[in-house]
C-alpha atoms as a PDB file:
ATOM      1  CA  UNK A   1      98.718  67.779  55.065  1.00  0.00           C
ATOM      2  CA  UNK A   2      98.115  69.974  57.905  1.00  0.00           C
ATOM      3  CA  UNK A   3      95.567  72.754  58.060  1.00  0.00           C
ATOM      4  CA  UNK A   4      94.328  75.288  60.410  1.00  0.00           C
ATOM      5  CA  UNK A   5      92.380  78.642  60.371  1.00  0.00           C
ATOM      6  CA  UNK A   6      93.145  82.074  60.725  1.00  0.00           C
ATOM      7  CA  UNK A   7      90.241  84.378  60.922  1.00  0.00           C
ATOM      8  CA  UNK A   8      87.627  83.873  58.139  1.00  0.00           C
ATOM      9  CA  UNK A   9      90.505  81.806  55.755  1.00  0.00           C
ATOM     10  CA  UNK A  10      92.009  78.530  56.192  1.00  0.00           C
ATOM     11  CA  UNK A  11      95.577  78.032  55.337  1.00  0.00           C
ATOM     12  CA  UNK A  12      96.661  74.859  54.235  1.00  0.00           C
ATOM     13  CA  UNK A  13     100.105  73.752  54.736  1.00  0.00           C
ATOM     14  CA  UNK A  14     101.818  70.850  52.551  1.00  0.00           C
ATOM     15  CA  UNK A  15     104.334  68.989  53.483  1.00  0.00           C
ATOM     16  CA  UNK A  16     107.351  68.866  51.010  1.00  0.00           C
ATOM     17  CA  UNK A  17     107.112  65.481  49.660  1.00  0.00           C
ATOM     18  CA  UNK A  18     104.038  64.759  47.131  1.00  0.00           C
ATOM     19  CA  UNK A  19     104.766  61.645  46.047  1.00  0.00           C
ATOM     20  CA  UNK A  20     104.229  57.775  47.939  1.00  0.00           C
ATOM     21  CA  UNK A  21     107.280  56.818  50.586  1.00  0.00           C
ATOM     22  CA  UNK A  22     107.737  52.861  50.019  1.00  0.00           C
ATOM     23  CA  UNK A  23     106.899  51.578  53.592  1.00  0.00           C
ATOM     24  CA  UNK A  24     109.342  49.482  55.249  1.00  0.00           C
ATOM     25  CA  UNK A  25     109.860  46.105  54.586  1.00  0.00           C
ATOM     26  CA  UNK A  26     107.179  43.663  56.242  1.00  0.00           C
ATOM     27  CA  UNK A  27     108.551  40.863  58.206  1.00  0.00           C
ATOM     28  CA  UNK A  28     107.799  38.228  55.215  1.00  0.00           C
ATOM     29  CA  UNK A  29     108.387  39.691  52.144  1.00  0.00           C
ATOM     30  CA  UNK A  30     108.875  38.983  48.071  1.00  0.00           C
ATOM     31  CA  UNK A  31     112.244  39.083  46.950  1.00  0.00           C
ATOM     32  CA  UNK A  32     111.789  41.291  43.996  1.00  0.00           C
ATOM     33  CA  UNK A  33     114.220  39.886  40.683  1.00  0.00           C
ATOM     34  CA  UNK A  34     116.183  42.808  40.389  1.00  0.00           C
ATOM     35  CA  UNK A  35     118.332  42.676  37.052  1.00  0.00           C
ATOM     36  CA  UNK A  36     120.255  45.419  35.400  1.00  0.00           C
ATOM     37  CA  UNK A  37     118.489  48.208  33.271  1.00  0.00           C
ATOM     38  CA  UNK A  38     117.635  47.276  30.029  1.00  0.00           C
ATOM     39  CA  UNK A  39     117.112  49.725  26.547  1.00  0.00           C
ATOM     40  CA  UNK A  40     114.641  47.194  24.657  1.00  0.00           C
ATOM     41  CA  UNK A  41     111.814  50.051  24.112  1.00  0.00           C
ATOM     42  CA  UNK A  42     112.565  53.713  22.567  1.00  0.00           C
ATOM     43  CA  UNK A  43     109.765  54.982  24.734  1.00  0.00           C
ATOM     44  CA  UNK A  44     109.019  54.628  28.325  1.00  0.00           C
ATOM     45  CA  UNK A  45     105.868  56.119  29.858  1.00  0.00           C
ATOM     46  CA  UNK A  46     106.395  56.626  34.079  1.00  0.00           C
ATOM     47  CA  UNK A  47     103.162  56.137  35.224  1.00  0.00           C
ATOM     48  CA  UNK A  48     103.197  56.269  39.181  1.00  0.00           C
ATOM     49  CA  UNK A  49     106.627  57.207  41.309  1.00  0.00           C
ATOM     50  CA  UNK A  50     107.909  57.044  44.623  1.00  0.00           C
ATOM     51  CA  UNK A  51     109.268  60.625  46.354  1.00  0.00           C
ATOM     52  CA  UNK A  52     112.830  61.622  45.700  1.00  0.00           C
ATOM     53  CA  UNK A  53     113.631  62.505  49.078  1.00  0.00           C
ATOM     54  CA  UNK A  54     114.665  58.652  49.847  1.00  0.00           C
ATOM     55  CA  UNK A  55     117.980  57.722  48.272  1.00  0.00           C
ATOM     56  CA  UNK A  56     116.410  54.854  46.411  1.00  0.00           C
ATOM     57  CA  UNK A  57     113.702  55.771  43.867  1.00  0.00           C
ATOM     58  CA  UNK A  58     111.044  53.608  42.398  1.00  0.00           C
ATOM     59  CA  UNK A  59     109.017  54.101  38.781  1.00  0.00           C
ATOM     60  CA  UNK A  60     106.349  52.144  37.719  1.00  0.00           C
ATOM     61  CA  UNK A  61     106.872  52.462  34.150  1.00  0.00           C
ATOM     62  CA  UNK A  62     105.070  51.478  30.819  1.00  0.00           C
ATOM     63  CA  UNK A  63     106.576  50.344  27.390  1.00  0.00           C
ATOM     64  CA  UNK A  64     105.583  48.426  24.343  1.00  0.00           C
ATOM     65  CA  UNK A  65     102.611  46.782  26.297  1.00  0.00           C
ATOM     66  CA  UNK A  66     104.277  45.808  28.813  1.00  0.00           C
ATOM     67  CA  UNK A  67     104.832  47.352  32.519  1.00  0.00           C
ATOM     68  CA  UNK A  68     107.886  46.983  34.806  1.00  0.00           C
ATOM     69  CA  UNK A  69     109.210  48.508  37.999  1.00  0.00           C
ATOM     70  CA  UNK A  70     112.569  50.617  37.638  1.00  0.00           C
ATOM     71  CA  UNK A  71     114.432  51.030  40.799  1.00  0.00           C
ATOM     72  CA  UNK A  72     116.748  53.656  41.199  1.00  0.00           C
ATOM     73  CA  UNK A  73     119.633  54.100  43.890  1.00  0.00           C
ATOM     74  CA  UNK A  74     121.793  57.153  44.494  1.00  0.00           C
ATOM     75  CA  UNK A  75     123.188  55.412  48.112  1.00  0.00           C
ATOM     76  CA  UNK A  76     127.378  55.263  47.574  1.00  0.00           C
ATOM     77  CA  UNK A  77     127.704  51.879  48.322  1.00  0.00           C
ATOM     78  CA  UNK A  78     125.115  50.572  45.710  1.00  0.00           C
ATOM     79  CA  UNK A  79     124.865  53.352  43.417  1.00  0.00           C
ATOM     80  CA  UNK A  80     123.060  52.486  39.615  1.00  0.00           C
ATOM     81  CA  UNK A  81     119.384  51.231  37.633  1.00  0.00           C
ATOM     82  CA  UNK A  82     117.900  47.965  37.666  1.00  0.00           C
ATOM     83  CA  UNK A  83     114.710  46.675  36.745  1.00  0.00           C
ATOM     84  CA  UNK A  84     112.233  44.263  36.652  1.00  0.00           C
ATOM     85  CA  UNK A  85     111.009  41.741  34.362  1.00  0.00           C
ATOM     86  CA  UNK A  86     108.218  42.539  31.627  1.00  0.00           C
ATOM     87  CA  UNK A  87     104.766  42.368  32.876  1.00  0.00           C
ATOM     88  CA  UNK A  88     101.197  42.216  32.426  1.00  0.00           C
ATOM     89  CA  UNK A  89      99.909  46.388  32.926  1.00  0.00           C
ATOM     90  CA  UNK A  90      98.239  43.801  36.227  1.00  0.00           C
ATOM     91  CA  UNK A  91     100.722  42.015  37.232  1.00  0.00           C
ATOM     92  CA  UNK A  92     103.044  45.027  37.569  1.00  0.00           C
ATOM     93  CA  UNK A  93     100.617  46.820  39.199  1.00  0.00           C
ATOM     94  CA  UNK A  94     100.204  44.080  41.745  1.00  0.00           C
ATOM     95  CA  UNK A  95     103.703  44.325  42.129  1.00  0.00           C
ATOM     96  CA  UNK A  96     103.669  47.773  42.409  1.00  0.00           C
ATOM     97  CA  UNK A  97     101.011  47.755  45.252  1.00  0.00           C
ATOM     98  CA  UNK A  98     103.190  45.081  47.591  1.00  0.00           C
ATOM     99  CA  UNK A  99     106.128  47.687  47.079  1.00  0.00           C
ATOM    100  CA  UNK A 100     104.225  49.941  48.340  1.00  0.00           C
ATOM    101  CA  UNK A 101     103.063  48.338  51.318  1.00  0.00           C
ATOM    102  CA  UNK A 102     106.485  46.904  52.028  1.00  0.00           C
ATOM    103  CA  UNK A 103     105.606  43.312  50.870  1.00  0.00           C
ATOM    104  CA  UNK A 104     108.148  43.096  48.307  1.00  0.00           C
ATOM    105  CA  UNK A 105     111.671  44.407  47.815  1.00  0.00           C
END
């Protein structure tokens, strides 16, 4: 976010994307199990996201007391959903935070 003033006021200007970029991947990293979307809960509660501008997408997401990381891809070659396994609401969020930080893919 960049601002600046102009006379008494100060205008703020946001950039377009409000939401976390995942940053790249560190040099040694955690293979992430990836496996294929699953419909086990009838209710999923996406807690924390990554921005949409990327072609790949991440969701932290919360069901049936249980957390997992959905992953989303719209590239052409590898177009689909796939998740992770069932967590602790900690463990995913652990998870969640090496994503992040580009110590785990």
């Amino acid at each position: 976010m960049l601002g600046h003033r102009i006379g008494a006021s100060i205008v703020i200007v946001l950039s377009e994307c409000f939401s976390p970029h995942v940053a790249p991947a560190q040099e040694r990293y955690t293979q992430i199990g990836w496996r294929g979307a699953v419909d086990r809960e009838d209710r999923v509660r996406v807690v924390a996201w990554t921005c949409d501008c990327r072609s790949t997408v991440y969701e932290l997401c919360h069901a049936g007391g249980q957390a997992h990381t959905r992953r989303t891809s719209r590239k052409k070659a590898e177009p689909g959903i796939h998740e992770t396994f069932r967590w602790t609401f900690n463990d995913a969020d652990k998870l969640w935070a090496a994503l992040l930080r580009g110590k785990a893919r």
